[in-house]
N, C-alpha and C. Protein backbone atom coordinates (compact mmCIF):
# COMPACT_ATOMS: atom_id res chain seq x y z
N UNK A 1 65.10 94.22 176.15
CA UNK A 1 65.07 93.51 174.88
C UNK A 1 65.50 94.44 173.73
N UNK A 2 65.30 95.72 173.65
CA UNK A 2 65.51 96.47 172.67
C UNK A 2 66.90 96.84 172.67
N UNK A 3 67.09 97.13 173.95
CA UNK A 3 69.07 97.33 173.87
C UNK A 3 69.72 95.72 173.50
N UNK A 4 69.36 95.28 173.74
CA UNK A 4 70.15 93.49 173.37
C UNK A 4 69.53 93.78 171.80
N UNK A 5 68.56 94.22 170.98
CA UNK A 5 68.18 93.86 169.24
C UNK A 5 69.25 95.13 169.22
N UNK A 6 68.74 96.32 169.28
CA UNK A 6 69.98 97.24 169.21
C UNK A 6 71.26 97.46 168.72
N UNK A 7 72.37 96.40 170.14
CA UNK A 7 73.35 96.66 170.19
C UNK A 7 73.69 95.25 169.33
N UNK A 8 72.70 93.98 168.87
CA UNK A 8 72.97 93.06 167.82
C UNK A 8 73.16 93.53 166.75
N UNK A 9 72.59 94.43 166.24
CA UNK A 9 72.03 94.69 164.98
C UNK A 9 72.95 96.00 164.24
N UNK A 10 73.58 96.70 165.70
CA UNK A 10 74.46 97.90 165.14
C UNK A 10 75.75 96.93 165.13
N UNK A 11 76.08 95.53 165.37
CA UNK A 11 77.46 94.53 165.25
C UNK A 11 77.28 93.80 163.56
N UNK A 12 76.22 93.94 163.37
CA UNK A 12 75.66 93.56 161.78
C UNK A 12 75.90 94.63 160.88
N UNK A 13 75.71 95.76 161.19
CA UNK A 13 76.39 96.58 160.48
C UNK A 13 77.63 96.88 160.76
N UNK A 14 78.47 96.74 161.52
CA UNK A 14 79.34 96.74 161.67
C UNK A 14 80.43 95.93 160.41
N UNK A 15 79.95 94.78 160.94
CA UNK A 15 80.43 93.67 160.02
C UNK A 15 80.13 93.97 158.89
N UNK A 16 79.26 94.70 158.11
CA UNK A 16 78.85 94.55 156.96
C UNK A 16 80.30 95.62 156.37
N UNK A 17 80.11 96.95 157.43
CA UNK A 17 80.74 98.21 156.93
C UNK A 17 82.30 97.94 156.78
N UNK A 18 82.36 97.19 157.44
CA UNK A 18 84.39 96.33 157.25
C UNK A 18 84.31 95.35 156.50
N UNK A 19 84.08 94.69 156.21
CA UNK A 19 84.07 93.05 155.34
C UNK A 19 83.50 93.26 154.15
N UNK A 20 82.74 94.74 153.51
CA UNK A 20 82.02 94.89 152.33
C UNK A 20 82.57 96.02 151.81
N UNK A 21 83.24 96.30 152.01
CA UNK A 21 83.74 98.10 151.89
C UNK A 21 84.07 98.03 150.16
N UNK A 22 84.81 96.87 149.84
CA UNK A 22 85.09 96.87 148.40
C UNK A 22 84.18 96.92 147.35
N UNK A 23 83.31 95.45 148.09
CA UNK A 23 82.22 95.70 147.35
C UNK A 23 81.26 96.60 147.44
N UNK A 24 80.61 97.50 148.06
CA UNK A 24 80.34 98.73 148.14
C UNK A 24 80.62 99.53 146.92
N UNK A 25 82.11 99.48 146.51
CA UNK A 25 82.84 100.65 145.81
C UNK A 25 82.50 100.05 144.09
N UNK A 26 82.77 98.84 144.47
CA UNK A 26 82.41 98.13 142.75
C UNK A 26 80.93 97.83 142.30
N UNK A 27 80.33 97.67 143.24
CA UNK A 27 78.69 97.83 143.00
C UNK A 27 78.06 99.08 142.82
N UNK A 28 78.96 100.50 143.43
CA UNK A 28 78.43 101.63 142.80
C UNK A 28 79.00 101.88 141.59
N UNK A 29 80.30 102.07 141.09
CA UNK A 29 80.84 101.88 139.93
C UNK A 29 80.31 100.84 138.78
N UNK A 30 79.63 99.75 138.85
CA UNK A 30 79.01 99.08 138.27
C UNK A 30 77.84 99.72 137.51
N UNK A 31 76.25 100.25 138.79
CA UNK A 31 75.42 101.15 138.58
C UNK A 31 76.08 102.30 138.23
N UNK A 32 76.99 103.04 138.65
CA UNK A 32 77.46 104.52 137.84
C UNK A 32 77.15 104.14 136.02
N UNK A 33 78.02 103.23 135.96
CA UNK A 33 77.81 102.94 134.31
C UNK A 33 76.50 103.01 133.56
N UNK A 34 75.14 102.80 134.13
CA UNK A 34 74.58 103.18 133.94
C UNK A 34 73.23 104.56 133.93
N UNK A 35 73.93 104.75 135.05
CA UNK A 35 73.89 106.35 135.84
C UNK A 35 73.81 107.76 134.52
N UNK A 36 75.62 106.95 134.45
CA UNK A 36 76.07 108.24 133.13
C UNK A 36 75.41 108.09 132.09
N UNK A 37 75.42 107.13 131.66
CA UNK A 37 75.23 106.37 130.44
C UNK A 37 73.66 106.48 129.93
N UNK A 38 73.10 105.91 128.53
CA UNK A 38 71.92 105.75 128.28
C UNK A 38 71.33 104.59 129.30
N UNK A 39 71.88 104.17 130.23
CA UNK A 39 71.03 103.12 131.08
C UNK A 39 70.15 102.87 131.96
N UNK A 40 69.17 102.58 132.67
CA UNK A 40 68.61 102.48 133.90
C UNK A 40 69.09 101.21 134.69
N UNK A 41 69.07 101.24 135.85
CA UNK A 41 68.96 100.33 137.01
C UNK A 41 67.82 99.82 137.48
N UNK A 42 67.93 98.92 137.22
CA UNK A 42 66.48 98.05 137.29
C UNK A 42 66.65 97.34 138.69
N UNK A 43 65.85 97.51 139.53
CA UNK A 43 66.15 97.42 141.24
C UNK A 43 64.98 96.51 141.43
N UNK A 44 65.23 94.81 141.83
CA UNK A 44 63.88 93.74 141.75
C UNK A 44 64.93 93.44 143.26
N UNK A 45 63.59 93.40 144.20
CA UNK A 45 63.28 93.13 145.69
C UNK A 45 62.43 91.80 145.80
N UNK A 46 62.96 90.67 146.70
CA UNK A 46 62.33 89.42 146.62
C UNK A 46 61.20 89.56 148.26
N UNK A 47 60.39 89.51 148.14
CA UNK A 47 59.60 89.41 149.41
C UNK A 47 59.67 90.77 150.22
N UNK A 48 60.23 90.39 151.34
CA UNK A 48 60.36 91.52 152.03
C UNK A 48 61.16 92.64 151.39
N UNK A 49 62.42 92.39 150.41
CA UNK A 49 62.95 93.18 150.52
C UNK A 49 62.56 94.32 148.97
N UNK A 50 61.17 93.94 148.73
CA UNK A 50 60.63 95.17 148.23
C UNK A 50 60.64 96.51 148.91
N UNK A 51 60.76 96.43 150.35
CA UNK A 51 61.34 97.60 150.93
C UNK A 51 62.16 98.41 150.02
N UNK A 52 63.26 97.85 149.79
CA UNK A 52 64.47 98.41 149.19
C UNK A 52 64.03 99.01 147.31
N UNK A 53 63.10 98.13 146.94
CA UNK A 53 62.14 99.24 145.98
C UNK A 53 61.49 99.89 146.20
N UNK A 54 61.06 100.24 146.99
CA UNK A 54 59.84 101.18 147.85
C UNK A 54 61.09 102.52 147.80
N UNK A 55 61.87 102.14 148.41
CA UNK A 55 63.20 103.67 148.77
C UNK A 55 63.36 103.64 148.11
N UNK A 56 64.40 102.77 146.56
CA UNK A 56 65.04 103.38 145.23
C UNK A 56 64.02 103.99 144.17
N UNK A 57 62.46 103.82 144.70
CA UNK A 57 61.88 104.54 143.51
C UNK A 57 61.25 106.05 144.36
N UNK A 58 60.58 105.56 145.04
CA UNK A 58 59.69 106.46 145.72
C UNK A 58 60.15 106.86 147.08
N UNK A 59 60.99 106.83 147.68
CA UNK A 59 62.07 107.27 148.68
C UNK A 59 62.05 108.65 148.73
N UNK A 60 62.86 108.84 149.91
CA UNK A 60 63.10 110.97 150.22
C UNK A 60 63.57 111.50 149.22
N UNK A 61 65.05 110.20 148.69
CA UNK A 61 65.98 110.62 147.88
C UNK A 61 66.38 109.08 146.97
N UNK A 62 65.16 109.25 145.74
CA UNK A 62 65.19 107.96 144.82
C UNK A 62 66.53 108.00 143.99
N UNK A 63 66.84 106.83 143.83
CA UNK A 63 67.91 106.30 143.70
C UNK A 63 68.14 106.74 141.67
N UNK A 64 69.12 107.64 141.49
CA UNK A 64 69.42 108.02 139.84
C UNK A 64 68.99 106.84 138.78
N UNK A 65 68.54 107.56 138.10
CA UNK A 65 68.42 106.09 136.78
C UNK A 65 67.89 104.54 137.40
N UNK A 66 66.79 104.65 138.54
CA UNK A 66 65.94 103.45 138.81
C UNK A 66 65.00 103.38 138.40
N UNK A 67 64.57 102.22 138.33
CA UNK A 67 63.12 101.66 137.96
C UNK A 67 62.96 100.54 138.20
N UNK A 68 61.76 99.85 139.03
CA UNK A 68 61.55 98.56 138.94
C UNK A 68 61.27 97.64 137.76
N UNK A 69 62.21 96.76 137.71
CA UNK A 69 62.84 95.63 136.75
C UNK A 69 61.18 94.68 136.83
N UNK A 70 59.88 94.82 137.39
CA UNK A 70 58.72 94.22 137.63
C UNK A 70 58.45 95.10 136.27
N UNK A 71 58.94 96.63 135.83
CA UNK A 71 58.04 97.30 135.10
C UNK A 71 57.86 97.13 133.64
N UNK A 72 59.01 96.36 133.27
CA UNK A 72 59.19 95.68 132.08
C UNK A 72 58.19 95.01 131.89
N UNK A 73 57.88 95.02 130.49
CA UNK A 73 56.82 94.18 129.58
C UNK A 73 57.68 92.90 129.29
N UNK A 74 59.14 93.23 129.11
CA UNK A 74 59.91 91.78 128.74
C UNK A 74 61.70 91.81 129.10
N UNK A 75 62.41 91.02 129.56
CA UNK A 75 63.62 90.88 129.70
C UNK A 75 64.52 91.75 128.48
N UNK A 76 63.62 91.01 127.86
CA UNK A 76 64.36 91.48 125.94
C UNK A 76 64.20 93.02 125.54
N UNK A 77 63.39 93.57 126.42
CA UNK A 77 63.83 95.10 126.39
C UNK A 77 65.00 95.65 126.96
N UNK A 78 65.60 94.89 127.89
CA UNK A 78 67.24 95.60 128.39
C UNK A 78 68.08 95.61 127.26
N UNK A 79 68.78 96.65 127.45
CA UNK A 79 69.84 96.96 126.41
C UNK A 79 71.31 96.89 127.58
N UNK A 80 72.76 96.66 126.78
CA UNK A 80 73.91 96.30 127.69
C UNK A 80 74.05 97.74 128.10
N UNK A 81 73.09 98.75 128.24
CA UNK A 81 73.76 99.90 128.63
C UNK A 81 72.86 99.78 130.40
N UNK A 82 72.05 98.43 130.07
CA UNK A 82 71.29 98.17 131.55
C UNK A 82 71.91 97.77 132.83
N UNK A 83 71.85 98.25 133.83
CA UNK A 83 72.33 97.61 135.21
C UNK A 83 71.10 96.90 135.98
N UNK A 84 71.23 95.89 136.76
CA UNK A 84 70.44 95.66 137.62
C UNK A 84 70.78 95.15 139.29
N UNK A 85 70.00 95.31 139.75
CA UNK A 85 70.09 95.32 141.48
C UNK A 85 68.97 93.93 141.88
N UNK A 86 69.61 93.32 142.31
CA UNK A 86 68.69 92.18 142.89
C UNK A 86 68.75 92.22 144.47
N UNK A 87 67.72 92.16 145.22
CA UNK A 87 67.84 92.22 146.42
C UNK A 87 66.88 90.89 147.16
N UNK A 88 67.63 89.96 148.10
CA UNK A 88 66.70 88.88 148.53
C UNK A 88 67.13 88.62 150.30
N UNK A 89 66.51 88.28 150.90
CA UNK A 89 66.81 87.59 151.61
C UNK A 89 68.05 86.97 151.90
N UNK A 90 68.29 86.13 151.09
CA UNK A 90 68.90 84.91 151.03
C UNK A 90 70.03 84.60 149.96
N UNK A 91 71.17 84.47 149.71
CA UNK A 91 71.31 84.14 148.13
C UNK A 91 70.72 82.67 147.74
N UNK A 92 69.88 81.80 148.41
CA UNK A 92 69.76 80.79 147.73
C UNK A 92 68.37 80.69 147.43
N UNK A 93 67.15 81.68 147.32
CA UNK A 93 66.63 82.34 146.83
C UNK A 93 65.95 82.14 145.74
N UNK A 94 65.02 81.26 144.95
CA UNK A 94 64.93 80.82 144.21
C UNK A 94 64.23 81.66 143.11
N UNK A 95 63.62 82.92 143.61
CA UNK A 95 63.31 83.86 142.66
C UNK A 95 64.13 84.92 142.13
N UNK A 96 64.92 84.63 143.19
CA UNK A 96 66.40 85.90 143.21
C UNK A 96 67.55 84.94 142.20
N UNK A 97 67.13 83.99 142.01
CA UNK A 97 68.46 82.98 141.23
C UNK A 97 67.76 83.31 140.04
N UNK A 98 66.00 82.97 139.62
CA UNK A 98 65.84 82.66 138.51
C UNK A 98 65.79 83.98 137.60
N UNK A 99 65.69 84.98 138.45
CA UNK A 99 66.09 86.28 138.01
C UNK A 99 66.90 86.46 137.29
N UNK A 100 68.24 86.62 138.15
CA UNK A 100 69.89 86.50 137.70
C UNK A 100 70.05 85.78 136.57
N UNK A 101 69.36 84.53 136.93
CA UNK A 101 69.87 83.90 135.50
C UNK A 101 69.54 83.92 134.54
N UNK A 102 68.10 84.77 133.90
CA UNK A 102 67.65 85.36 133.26
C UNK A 102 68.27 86.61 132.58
N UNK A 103 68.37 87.40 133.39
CA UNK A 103 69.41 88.52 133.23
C UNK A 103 70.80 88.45 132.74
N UNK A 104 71.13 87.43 133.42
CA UNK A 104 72.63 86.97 132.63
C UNK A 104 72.54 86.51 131.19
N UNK A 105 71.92 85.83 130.90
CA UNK A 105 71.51 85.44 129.60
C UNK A 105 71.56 85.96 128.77
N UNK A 106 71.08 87.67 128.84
CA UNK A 106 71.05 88.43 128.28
C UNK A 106 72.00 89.54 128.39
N UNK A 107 72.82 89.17 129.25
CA UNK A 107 74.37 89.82 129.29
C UNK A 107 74.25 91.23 130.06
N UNK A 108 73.15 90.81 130.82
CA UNK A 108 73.02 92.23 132.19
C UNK A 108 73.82 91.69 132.94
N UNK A 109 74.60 93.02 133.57
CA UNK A 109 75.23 93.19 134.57
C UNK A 109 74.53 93.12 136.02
N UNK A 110 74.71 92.56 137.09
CA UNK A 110 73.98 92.36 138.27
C UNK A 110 74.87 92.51 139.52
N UNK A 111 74.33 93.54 140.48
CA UNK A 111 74.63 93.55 141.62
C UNK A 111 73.51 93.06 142.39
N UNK A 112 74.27 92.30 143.40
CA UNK A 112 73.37 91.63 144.36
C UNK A 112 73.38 91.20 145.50
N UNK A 113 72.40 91.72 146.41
CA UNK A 113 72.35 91.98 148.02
C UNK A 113 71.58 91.21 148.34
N UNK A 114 72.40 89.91 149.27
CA UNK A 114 71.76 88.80 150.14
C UNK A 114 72.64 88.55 151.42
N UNK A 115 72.08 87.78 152.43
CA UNK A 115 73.35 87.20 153.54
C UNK A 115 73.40 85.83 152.54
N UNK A 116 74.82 85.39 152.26
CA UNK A 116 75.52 84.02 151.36
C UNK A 116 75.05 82.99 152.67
N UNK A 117 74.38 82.14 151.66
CA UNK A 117 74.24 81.13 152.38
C UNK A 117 74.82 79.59 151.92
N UNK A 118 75.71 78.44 152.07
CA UNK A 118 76.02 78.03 151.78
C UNK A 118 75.11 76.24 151.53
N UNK A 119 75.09 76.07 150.37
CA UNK A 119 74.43 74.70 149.47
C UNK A 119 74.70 73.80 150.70
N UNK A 120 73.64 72.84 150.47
CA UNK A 120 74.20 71.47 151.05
C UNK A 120 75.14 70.98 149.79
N UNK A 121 76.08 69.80 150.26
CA UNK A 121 76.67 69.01 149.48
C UNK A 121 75.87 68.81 148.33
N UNK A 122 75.21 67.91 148.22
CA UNK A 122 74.23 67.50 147.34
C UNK A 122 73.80 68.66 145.94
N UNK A 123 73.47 69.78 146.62
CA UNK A 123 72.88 70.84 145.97
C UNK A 123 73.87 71.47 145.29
N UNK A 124 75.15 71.60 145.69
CA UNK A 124 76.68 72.36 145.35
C UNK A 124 76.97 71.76 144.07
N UNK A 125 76.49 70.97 143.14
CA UNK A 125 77.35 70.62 141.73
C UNK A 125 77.18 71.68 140.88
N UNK A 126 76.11 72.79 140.79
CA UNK A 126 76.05 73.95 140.05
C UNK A 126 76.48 75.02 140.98
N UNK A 127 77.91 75.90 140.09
CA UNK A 127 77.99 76.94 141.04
C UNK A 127 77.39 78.16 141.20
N UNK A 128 76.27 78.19 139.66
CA UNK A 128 75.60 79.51 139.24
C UNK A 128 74.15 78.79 140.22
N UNK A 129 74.41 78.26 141.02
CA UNK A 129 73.04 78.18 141.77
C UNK A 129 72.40 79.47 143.08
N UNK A 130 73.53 80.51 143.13
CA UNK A 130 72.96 81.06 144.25
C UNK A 130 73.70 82.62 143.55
N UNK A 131 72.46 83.59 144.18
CA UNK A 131 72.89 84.84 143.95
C UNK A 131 74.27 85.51 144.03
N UNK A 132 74.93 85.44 144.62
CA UNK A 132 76.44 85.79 144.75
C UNK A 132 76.93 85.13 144.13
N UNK A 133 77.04 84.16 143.05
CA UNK A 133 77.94 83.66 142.02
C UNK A 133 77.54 83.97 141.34
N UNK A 134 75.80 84.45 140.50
CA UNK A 134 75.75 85.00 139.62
C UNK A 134 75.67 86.42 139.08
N UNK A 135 76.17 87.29 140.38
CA UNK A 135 75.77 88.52 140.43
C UNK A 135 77.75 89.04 139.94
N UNK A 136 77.73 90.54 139.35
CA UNK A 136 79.25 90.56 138.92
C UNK A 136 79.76 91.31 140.27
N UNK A 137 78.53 91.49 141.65
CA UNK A 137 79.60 92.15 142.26
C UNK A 137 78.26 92.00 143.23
N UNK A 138 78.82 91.41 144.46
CA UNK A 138 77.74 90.84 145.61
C UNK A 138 78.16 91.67 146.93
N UNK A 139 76.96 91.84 147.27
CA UNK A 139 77.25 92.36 149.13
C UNK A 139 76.08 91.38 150.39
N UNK A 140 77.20 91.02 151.06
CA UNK A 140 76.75 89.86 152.08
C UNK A 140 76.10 90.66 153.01
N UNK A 141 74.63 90.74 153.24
CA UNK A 141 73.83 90.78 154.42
C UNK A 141 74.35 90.54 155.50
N UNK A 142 75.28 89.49 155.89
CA UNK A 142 75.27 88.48 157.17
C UNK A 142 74.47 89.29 158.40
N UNK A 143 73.54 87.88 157.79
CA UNK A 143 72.31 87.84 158.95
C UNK A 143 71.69 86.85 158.57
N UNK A 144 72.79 85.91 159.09
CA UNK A 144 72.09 83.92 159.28
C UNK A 144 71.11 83.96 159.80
N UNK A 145 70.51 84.35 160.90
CA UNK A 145 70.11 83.82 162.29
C UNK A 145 69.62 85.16 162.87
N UNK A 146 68.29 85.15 163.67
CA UNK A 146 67.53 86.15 164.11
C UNK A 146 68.68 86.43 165.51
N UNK A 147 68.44 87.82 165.91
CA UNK A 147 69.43 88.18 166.80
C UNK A 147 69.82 88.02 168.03
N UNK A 148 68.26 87.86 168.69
CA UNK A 148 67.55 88.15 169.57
C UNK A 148 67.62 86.48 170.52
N UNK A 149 68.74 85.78 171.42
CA UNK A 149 67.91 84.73 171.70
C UNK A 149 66.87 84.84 173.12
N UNK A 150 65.94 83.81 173.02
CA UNK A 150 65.09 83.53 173.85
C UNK A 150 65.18 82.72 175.08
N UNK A 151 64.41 82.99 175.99
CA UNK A 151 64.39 82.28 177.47
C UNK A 151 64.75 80.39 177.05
N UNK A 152 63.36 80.39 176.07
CA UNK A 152 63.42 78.69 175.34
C UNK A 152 64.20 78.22 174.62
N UNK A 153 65.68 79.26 174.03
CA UNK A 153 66.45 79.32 173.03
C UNK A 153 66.19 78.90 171.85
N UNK A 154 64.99 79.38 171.94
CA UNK A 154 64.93 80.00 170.13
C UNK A 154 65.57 81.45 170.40
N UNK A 155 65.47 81.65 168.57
CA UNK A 155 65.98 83.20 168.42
C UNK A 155 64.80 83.60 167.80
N UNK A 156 64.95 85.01 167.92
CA UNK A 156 64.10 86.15 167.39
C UNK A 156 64.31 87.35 166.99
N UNK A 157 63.67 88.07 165.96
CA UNK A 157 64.50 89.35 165.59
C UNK A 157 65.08 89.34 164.63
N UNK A 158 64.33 89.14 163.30
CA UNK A 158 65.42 88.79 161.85
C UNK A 158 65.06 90.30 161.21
N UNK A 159 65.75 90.81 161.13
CA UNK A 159 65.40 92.39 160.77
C UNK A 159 66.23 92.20 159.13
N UNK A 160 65.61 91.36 158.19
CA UNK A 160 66.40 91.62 157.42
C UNK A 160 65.85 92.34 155.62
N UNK A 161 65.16 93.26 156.04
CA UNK A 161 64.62 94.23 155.18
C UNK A 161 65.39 95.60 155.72
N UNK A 162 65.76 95.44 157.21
CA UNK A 162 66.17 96.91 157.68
C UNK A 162 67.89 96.79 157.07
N UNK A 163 68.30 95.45 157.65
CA UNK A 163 69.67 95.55 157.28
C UNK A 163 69.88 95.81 155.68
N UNK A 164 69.43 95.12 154.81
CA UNK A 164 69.17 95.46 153.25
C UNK A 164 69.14 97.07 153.17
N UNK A 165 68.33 97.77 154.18
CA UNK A 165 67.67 99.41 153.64
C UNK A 165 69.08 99.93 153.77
N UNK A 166 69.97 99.33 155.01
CA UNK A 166 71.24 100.03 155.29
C UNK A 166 72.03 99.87 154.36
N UNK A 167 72.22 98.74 153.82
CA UNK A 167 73.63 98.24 152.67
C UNK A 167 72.61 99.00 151.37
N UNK A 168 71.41 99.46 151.48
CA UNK A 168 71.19 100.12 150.19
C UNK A 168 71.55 101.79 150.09
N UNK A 169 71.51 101.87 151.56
CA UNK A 169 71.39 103.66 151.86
C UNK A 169 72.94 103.75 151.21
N UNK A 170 73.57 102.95 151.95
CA UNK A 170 75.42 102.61 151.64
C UNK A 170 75.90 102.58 150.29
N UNK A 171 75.32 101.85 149.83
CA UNK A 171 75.56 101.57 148.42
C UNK A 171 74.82 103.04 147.20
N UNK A 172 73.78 103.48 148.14
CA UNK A 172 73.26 105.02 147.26
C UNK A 172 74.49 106.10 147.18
N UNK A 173 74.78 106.08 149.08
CA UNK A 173 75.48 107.21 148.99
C UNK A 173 76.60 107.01 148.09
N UNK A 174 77.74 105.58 147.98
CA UNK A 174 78.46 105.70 147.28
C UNK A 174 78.70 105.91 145.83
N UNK A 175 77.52 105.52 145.26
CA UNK A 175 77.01 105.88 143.85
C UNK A 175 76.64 107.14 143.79
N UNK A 176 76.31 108.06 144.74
CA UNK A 176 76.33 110.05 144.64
C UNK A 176 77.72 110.18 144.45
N UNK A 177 78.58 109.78 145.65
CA UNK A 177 79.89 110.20 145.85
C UNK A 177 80.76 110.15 143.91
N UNK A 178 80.73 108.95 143.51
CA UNK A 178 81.58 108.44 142.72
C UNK A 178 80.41 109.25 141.38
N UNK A 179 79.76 109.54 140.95
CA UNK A 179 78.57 110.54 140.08
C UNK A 179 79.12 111.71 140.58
N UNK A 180 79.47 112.50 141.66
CA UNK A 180 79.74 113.87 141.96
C UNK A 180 80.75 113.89 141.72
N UNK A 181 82.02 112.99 141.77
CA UNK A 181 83.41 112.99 141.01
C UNK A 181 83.51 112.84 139.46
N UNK A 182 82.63 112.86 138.82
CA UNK A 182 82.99 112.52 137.55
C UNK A 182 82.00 113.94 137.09
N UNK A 183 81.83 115.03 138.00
CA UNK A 183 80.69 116.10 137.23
C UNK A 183 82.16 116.85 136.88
């Protein structure tokens, strides 16, 4: 069972590390701006993937100019020199949307890490309804569906706080890389 989650889960990164590579590069360049700058990165984790605040604050190696976006007394304290990081599950996410759209409002910049999940019909007449349309620069989780199937065919095995830790480790290192070019 562990070589079958394993060898699923290193094809998830896989996919992530080819199909995201751009965005990778524009989501650290995004946070750089506030890196250099008078700004912080305000890093808000929906459920599980407070993980991924757990590492950008208090981690081996915490993430430059973070802080949890929970630590605010009010929205209306960001200034445009602010970046923020939304991390969910899901993009359709309903704390991870009402976030964003909060943030946008106020003309923060947002990167944001979910697997895209697509509206029913019905639900699709707003396009600012899901994290990756309102974020200025999104990275897809893909991880529909737990990995793992079963004897009864269900599936099992939704590892998706670990996959998040990876597209965050990814997204750190490239924000050192692109900060060590500009020293």
């Amino acid at each position: 069972m562990l070589k079958i989650f394993t060898t699923q889960l290193q094809g998830v990164f896989n996919r992530i590390g080819s199909s995201e590579e751009f965005a990778f590069e524009d989501a650290a360049r995004l946070l750089a701006q506030a890196a250099v700058g008078d700004g912080r990165i305000y890093v808000h984790g929906v459920k599980e993937m407070k993980a991924v605040e757990a590492e950008a604050i208090s981690g081996a190696e915490p993430l430059m100019s973070a802080t949890l976006l929970s630590d605010l007394d009010s929205f209306h304290d960001l200034t445009d020199t602010d970046r923020a990081l939304i991390v969910s599950r899901f993009s359709t996410d309903e704390e991870a949307i009402s976030t964003a759209k909060a943030l946008k409002e106020l003309g923060i910049e947002i990167v944001g890490i979910s697997t895209v999940m697509e509206l029913e019909q019905e639900e699709s007449t707003d396009v600012t309804k899901t994290l990756d349309s309102l974020s200025d620069v999104h990275i897809d989780l893909k991880l529909k569906k737990p990995l793992i199937p079963g004897d009864d065919g269900e599936r099992f095995g939704f590892p998706s706080s670990m996959v998040a830790l990876y597209v965050y480790h990814g997204l750190a290192f490239t924000l050192k890389e692109i900060l060590e070019e500009q020293e």
